[in-house]
C-alpha atoms as a PDB file:
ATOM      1  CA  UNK A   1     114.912 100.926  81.530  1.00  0.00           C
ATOM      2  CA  UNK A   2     113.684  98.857  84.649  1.00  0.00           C
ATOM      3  CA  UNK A   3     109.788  97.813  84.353  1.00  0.00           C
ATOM      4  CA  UNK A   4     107.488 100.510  86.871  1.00  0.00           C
ATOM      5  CA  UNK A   5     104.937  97.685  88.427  1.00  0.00           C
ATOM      6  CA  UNK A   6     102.086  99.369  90.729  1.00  0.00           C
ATOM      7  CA  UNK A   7     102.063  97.665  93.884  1.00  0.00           C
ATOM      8  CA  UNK A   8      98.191  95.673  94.420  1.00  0.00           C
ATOM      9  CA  UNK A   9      96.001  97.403  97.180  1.00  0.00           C
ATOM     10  CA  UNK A  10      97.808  97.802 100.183  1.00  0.00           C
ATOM     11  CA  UNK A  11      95.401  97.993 103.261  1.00  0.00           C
ATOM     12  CA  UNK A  12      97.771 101.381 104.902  1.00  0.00           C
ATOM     13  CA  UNK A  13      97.108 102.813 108.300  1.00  0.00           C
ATOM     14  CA  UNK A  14      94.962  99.362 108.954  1.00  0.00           C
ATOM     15  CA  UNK A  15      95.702  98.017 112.584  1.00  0.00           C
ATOM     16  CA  UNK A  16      96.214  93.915 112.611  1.00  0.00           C
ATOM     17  CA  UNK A  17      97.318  91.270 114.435  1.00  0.00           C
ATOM     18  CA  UNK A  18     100.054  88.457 113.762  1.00  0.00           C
ATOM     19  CA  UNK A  19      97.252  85.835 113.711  1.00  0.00           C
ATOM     20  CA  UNK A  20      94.621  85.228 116.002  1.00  0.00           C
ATOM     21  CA  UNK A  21      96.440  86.109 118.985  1.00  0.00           C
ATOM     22  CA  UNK A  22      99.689  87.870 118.185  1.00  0.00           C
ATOM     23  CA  UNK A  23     101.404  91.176 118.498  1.00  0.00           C
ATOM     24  CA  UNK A  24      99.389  94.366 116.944  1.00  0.00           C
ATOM     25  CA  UNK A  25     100.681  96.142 113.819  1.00  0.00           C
ATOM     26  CA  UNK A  26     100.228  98.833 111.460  1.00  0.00           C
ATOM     27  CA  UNK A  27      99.728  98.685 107.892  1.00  0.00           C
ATOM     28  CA  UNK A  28     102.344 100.995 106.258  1.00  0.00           C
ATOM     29  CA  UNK A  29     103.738 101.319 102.691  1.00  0.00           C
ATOM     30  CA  UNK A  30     104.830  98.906  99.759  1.00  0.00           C
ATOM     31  CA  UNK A  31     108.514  99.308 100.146  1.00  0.00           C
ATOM     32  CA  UNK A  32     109.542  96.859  97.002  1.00  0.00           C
ATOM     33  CA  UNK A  33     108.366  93.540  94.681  1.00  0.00           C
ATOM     34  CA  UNK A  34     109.836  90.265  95.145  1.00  0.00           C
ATOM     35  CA  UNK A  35     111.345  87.874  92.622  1.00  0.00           C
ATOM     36  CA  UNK A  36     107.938  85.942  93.607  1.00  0.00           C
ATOM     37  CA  UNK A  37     105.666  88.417  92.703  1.00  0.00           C
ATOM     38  CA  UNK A  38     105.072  89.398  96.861  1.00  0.00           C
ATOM     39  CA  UNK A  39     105.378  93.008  97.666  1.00  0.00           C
ATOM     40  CA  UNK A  40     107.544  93.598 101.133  1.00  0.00           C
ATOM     41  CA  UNK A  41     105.304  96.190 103.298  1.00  0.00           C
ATOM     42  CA  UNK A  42     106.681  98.397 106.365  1.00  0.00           C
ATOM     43  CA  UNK A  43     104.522  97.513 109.522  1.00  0.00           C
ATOM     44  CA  UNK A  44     105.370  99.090 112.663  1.00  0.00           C
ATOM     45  CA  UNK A  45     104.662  97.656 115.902  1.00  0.00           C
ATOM     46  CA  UNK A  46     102.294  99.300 117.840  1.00  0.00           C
ATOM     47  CA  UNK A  47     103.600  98.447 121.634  1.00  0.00           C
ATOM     48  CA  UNK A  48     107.037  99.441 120.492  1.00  0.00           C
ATOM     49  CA  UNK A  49     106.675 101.695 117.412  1.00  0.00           C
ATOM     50  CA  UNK A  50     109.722  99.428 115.679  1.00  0.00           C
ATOM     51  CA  UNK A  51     109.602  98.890 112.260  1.00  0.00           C
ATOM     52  CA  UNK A  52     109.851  96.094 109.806  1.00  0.00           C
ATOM     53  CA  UNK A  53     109.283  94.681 106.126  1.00  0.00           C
ATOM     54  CA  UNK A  54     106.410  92.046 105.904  1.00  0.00           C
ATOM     55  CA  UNK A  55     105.016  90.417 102.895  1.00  0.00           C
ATOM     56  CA  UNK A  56     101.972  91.611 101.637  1.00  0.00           C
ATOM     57  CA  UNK A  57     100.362  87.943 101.229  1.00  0.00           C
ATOM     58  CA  UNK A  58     100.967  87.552 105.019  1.00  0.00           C
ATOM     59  CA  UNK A  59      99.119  91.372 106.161  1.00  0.00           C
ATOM     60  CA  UNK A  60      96.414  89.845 103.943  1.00  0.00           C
ATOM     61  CA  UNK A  61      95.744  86.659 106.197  1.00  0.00           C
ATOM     62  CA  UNK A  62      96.257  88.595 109.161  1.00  0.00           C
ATOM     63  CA  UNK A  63      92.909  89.213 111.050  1.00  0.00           C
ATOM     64  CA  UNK A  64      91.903  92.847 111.818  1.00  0.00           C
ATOM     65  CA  UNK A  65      92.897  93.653 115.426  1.00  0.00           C
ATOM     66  CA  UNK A  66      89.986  93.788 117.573  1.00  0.00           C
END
């Protein structure tokens, strides 16, 4: 039987930016763990509603969008 591992704080429905001046996002669930130890997050775009999986180490650095 596969090892359950609780995802680390995940900072949901939090609005951020790719860096200091980048595209908005929003924070949404853990989606899975990575052979690295990284969690993969859904974000979705806020201009565009898309979707996608970002690591969790990256949403961490990203600054809150202003």
């Amino acid at each position: 039987m596969p090892e359950v591992i609780a995802p680390p704080h995940i900072p949901t429905g939090k609005i951020k930016t790719f860096g200091a001046i980048g595209e908005e996002y929003e924070v949404g669930q853990a989606l899975r763990q990575l052979d690295d130890g990284d969690w993969l997050v859904e974000i979705k775009m806020i201009k565009t509603g898309d979707t996608a999986e970002y690591r969790l180490t990256h949403i961490y650095d990203d600054p809150e969008a202003r």
